[in-house]
C-alpha atoms as a PDB file:
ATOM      1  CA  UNK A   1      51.787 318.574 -51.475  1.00  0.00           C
ATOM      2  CA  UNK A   2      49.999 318.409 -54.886  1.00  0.00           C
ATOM      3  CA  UNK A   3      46.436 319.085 -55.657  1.00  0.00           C
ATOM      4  CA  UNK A   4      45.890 314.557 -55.944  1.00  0.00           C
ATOM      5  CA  UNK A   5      47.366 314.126 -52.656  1.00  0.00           C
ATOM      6  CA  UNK A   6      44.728 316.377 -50.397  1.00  0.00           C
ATOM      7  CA  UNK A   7      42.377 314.700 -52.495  1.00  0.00           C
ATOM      8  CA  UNK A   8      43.490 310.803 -51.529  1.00  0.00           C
ATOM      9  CA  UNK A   9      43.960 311.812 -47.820  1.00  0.00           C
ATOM     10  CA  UNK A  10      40.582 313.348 -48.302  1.00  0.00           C
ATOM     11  CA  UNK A  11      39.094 310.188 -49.964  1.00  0.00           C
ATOM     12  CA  UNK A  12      40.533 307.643 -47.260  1.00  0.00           C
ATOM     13  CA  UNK A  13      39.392 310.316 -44.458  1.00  0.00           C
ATOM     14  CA  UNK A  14      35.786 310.017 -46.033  1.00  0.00           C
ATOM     15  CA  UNK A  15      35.510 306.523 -46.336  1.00  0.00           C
ATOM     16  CA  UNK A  16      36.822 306.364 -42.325  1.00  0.00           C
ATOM     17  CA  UNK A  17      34.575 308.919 -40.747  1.00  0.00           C
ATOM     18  CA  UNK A  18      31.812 307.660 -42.631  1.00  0.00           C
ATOM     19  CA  UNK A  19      32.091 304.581 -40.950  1.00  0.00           C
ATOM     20  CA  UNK A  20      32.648 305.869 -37.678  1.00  0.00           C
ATOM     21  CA  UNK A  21      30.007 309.027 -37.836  1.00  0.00           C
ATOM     22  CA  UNK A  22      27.150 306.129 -39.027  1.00  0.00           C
ATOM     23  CA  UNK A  23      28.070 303.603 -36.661  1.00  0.00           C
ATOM     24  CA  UNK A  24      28.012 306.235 -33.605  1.00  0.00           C
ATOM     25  CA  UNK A  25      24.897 307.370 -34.790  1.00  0.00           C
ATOM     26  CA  UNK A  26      22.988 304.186 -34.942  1.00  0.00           C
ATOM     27  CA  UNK A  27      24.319 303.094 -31.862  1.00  0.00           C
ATOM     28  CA  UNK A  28      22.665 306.178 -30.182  1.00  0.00           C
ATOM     29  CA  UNK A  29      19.728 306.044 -32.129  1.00  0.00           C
ATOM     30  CA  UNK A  30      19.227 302.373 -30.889  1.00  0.00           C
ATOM     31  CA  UNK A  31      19.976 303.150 -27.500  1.00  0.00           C
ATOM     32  CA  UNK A  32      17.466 306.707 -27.037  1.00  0.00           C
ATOM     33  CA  UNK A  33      14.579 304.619 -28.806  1.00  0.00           C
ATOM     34  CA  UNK A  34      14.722 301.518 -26.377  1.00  0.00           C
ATOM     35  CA  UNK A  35      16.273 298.760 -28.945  1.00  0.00           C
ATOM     36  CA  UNK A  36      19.779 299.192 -27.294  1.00  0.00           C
ATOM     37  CA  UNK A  37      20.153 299.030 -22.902  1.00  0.00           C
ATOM     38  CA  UNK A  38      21.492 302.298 -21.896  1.00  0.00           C
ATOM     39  CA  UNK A  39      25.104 302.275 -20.747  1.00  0.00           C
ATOM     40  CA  UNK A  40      25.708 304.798 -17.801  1.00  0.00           C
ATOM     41  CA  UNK A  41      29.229 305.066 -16.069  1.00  0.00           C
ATOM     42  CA  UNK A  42      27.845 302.799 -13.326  1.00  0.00           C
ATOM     43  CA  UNK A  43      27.279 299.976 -16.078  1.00  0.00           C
ATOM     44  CA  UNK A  44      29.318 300.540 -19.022  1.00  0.00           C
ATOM     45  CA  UNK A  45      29.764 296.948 -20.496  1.00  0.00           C
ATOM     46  CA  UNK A  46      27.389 295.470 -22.956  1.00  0.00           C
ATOM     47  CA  UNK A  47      27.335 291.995 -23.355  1.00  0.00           C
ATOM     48  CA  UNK A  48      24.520 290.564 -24.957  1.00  0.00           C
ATOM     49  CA  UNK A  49      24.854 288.336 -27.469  1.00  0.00           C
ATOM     50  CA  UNK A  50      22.077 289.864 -29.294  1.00  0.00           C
ATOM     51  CA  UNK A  51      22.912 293.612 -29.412  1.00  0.00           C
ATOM     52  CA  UNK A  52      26.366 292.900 -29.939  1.00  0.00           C
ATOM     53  CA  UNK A  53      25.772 290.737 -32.892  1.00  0.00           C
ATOM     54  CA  UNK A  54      23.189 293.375 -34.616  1.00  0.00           C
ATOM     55  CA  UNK A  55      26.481 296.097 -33.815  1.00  0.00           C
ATOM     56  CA  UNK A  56      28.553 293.634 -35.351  1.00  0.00           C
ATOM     57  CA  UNK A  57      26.039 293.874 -38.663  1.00  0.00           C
ATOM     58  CA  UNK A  58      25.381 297.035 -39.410  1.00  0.00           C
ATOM     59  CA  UNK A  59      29.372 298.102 -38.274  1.00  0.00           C
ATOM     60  CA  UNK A  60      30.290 295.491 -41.054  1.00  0.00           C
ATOM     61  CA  UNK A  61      28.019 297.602 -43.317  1.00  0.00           C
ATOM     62  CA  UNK A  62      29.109 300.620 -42.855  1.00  0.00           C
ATOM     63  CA  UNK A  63      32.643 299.496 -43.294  1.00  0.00           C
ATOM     64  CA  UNK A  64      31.714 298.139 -46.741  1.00  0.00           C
ATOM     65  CA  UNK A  65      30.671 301.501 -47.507  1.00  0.00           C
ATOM     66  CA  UNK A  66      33.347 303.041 -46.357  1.00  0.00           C
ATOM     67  CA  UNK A  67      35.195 301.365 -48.551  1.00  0.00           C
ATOM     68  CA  UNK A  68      33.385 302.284 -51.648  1.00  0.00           C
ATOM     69  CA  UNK A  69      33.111 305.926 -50.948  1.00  0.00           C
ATOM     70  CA  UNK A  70      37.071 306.032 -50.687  1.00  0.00           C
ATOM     71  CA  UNK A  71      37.002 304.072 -53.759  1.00  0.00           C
ATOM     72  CA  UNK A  72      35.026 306.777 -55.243  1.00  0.00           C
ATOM     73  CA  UNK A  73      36.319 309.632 -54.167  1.00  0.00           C
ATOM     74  CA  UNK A  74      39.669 308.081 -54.904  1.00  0.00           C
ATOM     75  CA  UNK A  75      41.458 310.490 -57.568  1.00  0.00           C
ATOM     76  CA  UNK A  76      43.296 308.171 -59.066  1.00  0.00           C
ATOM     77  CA  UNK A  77      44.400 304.112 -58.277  1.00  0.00           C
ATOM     78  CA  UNK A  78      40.989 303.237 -56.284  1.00  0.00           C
ATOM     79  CA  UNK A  79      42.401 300.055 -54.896  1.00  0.00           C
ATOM     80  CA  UNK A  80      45.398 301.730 -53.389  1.00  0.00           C
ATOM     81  CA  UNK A  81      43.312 304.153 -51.391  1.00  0.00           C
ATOM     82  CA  UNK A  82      41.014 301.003 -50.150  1.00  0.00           C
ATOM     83  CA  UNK A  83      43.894 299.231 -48.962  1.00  0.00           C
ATOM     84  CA  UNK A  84      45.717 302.044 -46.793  1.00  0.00           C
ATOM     85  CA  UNK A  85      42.045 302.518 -45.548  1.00  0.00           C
ATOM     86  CA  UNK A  86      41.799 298.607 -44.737  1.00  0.00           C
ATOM     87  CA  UNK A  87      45.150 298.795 -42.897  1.00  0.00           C
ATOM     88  CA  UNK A  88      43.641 301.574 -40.639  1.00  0.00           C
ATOM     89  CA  UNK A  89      40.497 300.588 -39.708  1.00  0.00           C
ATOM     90  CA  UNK A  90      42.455 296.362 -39.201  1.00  0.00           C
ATOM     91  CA  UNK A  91      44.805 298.869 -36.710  1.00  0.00           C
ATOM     92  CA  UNK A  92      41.788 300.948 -35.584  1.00  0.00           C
ATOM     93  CA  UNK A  93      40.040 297.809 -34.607  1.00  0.00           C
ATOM     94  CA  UNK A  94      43.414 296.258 -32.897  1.00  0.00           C
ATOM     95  CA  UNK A  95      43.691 298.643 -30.441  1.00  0.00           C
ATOM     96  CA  UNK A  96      39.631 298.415 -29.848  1.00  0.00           C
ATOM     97  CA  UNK A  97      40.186 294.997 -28.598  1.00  0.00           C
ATOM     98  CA  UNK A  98      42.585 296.183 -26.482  1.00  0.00           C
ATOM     99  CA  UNK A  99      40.804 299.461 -25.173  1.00  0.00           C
ATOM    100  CA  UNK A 100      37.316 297.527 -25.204  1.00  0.00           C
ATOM    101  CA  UNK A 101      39.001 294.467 -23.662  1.00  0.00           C
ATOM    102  CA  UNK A 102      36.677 294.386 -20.651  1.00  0.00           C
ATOM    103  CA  UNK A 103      33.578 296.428 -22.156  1.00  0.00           C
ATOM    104  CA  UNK A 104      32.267 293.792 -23.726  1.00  0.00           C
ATOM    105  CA  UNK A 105      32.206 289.947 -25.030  1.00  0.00           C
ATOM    106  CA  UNK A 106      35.678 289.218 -26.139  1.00  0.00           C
ATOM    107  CA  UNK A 107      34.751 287.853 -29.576  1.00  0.00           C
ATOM    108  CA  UNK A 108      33.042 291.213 -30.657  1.00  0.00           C
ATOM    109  CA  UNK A 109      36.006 293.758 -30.618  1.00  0.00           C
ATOM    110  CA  UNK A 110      38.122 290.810 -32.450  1.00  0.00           C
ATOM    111  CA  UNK A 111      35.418 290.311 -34.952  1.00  0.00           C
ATOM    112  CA  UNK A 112      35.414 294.015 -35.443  1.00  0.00           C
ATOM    113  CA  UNK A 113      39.351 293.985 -36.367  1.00  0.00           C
ATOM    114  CA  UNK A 114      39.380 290.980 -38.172  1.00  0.00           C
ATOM    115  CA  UNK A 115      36.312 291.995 -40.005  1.00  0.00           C
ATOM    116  CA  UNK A 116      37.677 295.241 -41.335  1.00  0.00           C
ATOM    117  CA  UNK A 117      39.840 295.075 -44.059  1.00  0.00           C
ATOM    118  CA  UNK A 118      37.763 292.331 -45.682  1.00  0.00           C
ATOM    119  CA  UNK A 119      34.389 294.487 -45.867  1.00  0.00           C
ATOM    120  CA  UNK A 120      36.990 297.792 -46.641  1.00  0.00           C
ATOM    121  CA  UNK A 121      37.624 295.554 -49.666  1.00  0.00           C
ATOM    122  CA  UNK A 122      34.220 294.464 -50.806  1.00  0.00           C
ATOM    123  CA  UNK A 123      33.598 297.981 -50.666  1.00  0.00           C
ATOM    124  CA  UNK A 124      35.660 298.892 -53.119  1.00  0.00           C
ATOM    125  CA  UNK A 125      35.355 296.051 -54.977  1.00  0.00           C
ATOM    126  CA  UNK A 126      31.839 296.850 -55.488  1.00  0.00           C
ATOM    127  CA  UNK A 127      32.473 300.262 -56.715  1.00  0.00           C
ATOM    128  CA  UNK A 128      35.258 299.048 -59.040  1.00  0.00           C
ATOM    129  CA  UNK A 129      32.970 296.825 -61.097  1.00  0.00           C
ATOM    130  CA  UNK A 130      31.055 299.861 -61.916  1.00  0.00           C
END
């Protein structure tokens, strides 16, 4: 493999675990400082509106971001590197809705798929009109 492809695989893995590594983190930091009920393996669905919606936000956020820092790191053709990570975070977020199928409010985990390639693509957008 050349010296450009390590660096694409390593743009579209930055752009991914940034997403995931930030939203992880805010979810626990919302949940230790009392925003966010605790789950515990005796109640491990959340379902309200509220805190879903606000996880649905700043999720959405993150993904837009991830989508600019693969579009930065991108070595070369930005847009292509957007778009394979839009197609894996779309099937990412497909088989959420089915893992998460009974964790939460049905129209969260869909929102979260549908939701992804669109903000993986304002993402880059916004770094491409720099």
């Amino acid at each position: 493999m050349s010296k450009n492809t390590f660096k694409s695989i390593g743009a579209v893995l930055a752009g991914f675990f940034a997403v995931v590594v930030l939203s992880i983190a805010t979810d626990i930091l919302l949940e230790q400082t009392g925003i966010f009920p605790a789950r515990s393996k005796s109640n491990p669905t959340l379902t309200t509106t509220w805190v879903l919606a606000l996880a649905l936000l700043y999720r959405t956020i993150y993904t837009i971001l991830g989508g600019y820092i693969t579009a930065l790191l991108a070595p070369t053709n930005p847009g292509k590197h957007v778009h394979i990570l839009g197609i894996i975070g779309t099937v990412a977020g497909i088989l959420g809705v089915i893992a998460g199928w009974n964790l939460s409010a049905h129209w969260y985990p869909i929102a979260l798929a549908v939701l992804a390639y669109p903000s993986v693509w304002i993402g880059g957008k916004l770094r491409l009109k720099k």
